[in-house]
C-alpha atoms as a PDB file:
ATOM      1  CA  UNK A   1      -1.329  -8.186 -15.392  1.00  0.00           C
ATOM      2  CA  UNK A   2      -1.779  -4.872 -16.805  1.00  0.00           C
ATOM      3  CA  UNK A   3      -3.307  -1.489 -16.502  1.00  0.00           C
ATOM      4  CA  UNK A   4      -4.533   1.724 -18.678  1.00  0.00           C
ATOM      5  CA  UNK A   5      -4.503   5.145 -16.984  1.00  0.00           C
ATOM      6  CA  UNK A   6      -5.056   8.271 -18.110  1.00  0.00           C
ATOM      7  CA  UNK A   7      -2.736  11.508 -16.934  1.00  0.00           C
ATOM      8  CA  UNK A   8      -6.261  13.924 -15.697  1.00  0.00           C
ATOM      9  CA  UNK A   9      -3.388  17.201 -16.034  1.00  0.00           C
ATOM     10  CA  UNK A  10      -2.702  16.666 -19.820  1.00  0.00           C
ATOM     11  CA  UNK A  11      -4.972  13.795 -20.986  1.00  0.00           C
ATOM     12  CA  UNK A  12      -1.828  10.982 -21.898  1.00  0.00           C
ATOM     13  CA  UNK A  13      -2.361   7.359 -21.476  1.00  0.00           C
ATOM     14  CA  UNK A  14      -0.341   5.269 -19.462  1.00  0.00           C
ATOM     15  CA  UNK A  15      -0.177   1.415 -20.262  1.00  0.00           C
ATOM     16  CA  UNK A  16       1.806  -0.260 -17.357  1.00  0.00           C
ATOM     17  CA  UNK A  17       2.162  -3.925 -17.238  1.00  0.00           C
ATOM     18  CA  UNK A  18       3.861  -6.581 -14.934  1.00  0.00           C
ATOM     19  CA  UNK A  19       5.658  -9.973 -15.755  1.00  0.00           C
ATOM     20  CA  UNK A  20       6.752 -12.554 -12.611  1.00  0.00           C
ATOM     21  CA  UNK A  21      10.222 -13.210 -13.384  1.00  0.00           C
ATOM     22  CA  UNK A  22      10.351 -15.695 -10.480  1.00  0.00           C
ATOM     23  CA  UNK A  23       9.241 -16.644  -7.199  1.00  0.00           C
ATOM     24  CA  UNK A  24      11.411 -17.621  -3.928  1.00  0.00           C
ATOM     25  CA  UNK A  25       9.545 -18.023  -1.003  1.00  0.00           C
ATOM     26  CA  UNK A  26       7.764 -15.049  -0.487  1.00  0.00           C
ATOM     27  CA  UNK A  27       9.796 -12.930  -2.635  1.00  0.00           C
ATOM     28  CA  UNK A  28       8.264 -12.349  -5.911  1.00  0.00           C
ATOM     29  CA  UNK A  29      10.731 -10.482  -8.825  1.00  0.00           C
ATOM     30  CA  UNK A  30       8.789  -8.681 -11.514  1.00  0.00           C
ATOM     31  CA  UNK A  31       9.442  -6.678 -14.556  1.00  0.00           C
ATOM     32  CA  UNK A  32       7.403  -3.425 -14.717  1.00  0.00           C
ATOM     33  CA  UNK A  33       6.673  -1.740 -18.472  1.00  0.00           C
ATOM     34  CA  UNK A  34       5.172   1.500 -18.874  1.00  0.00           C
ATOM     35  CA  UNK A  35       4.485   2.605 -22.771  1.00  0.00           C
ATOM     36  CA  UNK A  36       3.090   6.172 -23.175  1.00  0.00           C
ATOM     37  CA  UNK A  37       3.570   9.377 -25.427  1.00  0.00           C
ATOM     38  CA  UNK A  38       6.631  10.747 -22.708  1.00  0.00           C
ATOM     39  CA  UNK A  39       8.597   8.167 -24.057  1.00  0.00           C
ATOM     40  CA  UNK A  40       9.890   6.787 -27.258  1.00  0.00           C
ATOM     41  CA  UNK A  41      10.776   3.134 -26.346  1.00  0.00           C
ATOM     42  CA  UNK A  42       9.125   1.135 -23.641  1.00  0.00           C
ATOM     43  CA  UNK A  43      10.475   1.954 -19.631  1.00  0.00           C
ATOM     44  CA  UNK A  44      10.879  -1.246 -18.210  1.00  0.00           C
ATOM     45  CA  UNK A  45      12.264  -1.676 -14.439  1.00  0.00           C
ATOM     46  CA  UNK A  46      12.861  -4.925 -12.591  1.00  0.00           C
ATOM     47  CA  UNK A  47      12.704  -5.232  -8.720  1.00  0.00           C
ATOM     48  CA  UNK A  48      11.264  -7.656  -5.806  1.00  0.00           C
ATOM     49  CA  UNK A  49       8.155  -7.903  -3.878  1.00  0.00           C
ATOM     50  CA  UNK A  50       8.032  -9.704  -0.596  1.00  0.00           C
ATOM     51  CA  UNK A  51       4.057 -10.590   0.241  1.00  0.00           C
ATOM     52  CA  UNK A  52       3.838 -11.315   4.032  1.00  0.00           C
ATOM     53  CA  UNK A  53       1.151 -13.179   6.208  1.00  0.00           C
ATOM     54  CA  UNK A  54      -0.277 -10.403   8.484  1.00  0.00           C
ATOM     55  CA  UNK A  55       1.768 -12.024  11.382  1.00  0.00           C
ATOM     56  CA  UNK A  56       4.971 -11.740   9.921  1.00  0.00           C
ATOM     57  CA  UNK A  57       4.368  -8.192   8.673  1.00  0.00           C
ATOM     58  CA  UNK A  58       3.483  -6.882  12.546  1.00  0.00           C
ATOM     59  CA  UNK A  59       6.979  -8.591  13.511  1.00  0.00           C
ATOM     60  CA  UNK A  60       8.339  -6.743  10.727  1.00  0.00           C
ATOM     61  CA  UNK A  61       7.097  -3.351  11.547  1.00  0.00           C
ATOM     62  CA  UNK A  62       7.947  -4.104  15.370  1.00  0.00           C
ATOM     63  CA  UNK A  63      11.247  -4.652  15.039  1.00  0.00           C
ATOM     64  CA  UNK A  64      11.473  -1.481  12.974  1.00  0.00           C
ATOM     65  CA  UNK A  65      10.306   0.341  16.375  1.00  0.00           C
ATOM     66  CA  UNK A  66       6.389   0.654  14.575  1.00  0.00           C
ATOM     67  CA  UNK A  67       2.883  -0.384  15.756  1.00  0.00           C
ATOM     68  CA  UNK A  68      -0.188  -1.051  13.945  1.00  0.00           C
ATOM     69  CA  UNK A  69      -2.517   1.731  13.927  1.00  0.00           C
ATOM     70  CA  UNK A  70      -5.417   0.526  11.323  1.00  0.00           C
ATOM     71  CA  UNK A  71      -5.171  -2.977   9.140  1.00  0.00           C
ATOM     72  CA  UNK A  72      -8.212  -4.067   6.764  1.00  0.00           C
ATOM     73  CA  UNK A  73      -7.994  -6.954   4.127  1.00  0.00           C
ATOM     74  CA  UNK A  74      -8.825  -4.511   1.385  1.00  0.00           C
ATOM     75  CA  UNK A  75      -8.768  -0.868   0.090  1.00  0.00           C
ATOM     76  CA  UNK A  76     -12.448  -0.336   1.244  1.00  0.00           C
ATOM     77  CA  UNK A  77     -11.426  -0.910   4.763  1.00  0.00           C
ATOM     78  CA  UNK A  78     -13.331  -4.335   4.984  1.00  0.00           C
ATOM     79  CA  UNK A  79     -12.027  -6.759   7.791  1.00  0.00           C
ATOM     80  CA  UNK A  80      -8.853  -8.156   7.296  1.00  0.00           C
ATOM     81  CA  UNK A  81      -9.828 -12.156   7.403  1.00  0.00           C
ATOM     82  CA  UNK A  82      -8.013 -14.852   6.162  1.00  0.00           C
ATOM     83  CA  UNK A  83      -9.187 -15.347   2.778  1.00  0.00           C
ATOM     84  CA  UNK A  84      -8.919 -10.999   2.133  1.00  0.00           C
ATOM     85  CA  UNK A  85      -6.320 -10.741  -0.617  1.00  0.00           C
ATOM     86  CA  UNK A  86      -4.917  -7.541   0.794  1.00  0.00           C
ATOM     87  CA  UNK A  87      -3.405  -6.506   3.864  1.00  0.00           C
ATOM     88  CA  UNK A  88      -3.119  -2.792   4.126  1.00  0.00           C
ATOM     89  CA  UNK A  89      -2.066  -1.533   7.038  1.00  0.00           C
ATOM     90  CA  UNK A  90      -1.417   2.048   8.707  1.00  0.00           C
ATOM     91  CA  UNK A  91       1.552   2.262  11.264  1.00  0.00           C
ATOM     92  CA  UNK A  92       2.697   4.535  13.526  1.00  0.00           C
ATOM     93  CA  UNK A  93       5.975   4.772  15.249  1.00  0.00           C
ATOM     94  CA  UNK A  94       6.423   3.977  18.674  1.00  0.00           C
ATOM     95  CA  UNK A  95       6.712   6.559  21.145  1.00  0.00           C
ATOM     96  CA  UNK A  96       6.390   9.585  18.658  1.00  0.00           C
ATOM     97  CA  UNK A  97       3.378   9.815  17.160  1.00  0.00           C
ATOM     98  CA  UNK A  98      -0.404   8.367  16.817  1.00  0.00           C
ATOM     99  CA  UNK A  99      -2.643   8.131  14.014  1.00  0.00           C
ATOM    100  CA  UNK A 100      -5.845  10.181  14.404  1.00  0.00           C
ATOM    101  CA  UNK A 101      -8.424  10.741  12.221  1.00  0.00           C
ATOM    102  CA  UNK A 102      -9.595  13.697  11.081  1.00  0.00           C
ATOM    103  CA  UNK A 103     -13.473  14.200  12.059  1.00  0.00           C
ATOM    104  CA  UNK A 104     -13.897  10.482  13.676  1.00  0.00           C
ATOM    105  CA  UNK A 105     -14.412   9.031  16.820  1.00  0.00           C
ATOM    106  CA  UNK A 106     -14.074   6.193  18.608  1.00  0.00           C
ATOM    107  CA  UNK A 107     -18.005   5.749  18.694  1.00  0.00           C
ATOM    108  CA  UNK A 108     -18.799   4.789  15.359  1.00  0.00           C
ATOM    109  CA  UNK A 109     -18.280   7.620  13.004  1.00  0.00           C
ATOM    110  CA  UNK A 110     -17.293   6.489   9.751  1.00  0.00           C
ATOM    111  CA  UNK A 111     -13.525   6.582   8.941  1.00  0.00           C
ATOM    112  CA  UNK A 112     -12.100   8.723   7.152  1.00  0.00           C
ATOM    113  CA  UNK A 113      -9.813   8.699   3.733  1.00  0.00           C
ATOM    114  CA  UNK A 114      -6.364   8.104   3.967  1.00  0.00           C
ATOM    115  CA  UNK A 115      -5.611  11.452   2.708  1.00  0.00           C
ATOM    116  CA  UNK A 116      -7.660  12.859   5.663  1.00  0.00           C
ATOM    117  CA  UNK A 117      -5.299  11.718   8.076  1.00  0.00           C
ATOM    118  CA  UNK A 118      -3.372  13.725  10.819  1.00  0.00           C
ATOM    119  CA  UNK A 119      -0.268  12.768  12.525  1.00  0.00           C
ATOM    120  CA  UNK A 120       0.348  14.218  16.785  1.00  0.00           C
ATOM    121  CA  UNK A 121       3.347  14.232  18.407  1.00  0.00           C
ATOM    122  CA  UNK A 122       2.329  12.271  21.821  1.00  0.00           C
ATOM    123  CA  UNK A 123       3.787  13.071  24.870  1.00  0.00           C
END
């Protein structure tokens, strides 16, 4: 997989790619390449993923002391269903603070973007 993108502050193009290395379970390891005019040889970085089933992830975030605020299945903020090949989720942690969004209600305004968001201090 691979991707163009172009800097909008000077104009530079970006060419990032990935390469699976291996998979274990539901660990992937990649190899990430980025070629552009700020460097004169290729960057290339190696780490893991781990992809989770939405079930596993809340037990994840729970045990880290964090709720679910929002989840949707993709970066529209469709329905997260089973055959959505996203999961993106917004969490909060316990106790401290709640998500709220900025100019919606509970009634049926539309949500907001992500960058809209506000974070209070409850209680």
């Amino acid at each position: 997989m691979s991707f163009t993108e172009t800097n909008p502050d000077d104009g530079g193009v970006v060419t990032v790619s990935y390469t699976i290395v291996s998979v274990a379970g539901d660990v992937v390891e990649t190899t990430e390449t980025m070629t552009g005019q700020w460097w004169d040889e290729p960057q290339v970085g190696r780490g893991p993923m781990r992809f989770l089933a939405p079930d596993k992830l809340a037990g994840f975030l729970d045990h880290a002391g964090f709720a679910i605020a929002e989840q949707y299945g993709d970066w529209a903020k469709g329905p997260l269903a089973g055959d959505s090949k996203e999961i993106v989720t917004v969490a909060a942690r316990r106790g401290l603070c709640q998500v709220v969004p900025v100019g919606c209600t509970r009634s049926g305004s539309p949500a907001p973007s992500p960058v809209s968001r506000s974070w209070r201090r409850s209680g």
